[in-house]
C-alpha atoms as a PDB file:
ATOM      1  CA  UNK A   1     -19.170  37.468  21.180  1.00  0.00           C
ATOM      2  CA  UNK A   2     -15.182  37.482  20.750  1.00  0.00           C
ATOM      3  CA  UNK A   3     -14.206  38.560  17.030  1.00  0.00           C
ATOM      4  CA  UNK A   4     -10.934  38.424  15.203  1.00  0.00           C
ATOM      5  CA  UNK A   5      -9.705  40.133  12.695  1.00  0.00           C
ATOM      6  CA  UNK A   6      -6.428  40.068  10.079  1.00  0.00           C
ATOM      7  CA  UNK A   7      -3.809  37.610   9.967  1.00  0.00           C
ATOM      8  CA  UNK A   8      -2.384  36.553  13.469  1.00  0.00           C
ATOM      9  CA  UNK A   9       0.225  34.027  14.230  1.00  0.00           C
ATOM     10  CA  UNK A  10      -0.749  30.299  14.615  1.00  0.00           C
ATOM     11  CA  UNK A  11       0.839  30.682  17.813  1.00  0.00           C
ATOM     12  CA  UNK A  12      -0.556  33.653  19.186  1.00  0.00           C
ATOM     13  CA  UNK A  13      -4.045  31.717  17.978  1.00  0.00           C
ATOM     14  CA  UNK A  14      -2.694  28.686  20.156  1.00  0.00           C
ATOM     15  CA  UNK A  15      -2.299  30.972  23.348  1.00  0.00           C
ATOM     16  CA  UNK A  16      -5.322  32.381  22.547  1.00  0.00           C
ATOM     17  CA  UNK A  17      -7.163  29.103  22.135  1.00  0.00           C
ATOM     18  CA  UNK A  18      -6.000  27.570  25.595  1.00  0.00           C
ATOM     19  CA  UNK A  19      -7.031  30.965  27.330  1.00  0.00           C
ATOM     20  CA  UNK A  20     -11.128  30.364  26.297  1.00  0.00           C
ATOM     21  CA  UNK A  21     -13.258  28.728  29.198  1.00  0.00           C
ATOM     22  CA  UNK A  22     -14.334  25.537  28.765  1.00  0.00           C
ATOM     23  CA  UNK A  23     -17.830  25.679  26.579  1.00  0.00           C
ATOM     24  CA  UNK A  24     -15.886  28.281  24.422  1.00  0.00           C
ATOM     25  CA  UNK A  25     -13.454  25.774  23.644  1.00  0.00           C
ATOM     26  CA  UNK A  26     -16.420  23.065  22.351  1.00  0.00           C
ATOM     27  CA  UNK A  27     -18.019  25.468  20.486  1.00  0.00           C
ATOM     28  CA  UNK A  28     -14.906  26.455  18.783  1.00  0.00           C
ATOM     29  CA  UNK A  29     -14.315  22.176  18.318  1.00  0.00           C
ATOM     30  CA  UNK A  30     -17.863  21.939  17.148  1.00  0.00           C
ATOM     31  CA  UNK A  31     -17.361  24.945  14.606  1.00  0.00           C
ATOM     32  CA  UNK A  32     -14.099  23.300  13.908  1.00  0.00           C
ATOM     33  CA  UNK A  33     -15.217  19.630  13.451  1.00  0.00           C
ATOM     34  CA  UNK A  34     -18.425  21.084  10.988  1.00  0.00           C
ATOM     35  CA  UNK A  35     -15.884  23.124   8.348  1.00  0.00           C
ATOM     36  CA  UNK A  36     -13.794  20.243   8.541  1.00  0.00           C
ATOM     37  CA  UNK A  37     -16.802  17.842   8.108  1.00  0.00           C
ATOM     38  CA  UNK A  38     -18.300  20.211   4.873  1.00  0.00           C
ATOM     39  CA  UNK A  39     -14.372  20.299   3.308  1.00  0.00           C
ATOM     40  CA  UNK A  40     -13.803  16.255   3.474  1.00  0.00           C
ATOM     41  CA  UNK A  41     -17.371  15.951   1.687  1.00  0.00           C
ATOM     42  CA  UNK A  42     -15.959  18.815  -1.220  1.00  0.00           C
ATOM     43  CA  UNK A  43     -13.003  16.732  -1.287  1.00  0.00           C
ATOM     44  CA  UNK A  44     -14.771  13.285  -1.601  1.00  0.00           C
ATOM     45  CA  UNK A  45     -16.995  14.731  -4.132  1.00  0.00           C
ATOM     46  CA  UNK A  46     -14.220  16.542  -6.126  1.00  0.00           C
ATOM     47  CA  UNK A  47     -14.344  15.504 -10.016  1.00  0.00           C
ATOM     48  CA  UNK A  48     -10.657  14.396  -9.039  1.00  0.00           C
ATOM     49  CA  UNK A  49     -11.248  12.289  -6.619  1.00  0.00           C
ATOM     50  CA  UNK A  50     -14.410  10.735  -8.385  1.00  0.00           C
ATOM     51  CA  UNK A  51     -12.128   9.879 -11.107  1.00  0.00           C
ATOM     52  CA  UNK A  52      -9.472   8.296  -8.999  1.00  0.00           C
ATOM     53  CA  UNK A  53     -12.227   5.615  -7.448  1.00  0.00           C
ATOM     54  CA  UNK A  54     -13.421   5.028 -10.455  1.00  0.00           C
ATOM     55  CA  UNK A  55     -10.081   3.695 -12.373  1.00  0.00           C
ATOM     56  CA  UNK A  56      -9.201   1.752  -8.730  1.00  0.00           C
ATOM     57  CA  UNK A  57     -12.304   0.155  -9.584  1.00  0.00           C
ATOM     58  CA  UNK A  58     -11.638  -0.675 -13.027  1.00  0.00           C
ATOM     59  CA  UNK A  59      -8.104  -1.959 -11.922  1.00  0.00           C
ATOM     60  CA  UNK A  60      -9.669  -4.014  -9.233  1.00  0.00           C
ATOM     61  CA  UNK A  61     -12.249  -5.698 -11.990  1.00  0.00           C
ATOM     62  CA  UNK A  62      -9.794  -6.444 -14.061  1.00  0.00           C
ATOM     63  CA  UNK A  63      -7.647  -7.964 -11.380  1.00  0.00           C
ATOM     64  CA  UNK A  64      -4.961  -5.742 -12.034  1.00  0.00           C
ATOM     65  CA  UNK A  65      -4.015  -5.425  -8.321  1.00  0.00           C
ATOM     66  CA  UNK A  66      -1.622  -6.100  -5.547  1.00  0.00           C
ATOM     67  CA  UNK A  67      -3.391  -7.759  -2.200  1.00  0.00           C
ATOM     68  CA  UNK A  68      -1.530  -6.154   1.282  1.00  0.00           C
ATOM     69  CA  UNK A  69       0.296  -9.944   1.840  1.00  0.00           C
ATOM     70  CA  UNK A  70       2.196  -9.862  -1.612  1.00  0.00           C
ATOM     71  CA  UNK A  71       2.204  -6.217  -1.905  1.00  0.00           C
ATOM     72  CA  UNK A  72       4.431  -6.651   1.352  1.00  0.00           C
ATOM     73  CA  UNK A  73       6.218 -10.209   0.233  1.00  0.00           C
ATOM     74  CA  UNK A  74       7.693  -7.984  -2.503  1.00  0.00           C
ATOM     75  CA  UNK A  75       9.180  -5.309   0.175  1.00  0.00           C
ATOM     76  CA  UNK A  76      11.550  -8.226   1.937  1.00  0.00           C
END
């Protein structure tokens, strides 16, 4: 197994990157694609972002909204 350690250059990681063989490369997409997957799922649960869906719908109840057709009638 291929280890790395400290802080290297997000080019020098590029280089490195297109270097791996094939099925090194999907692991490191599937590895990739899963701490992306786990971070977007912190982020949609954040308190924050609970909040923020909450008051949109809220807004949206009490019709206190813009549909895409005006919203871009007002941009002319």
């Amino acid at each position: 197994m291929t280890s790395v350690n400290g802080s290297i250059p997000f080019e020098t990681l590029v280089e490195t990157i297109k270097s791996l063989d094939l099925r090194q490369q999907q692991e490191l997409l599937e590895i990739l694609e899963e701490q992306m997957f786990e971070a977007e799922e912190d982020w949609e649960n954040s308190e924050e972002i609970i909040a923020e869906v909450e008051e949109a719908k809220k807004a949206y109840q009490a019709g206190d909204y813009l549909t895409l057709e005006d919203f871009i009638s007002s941009q002319s």
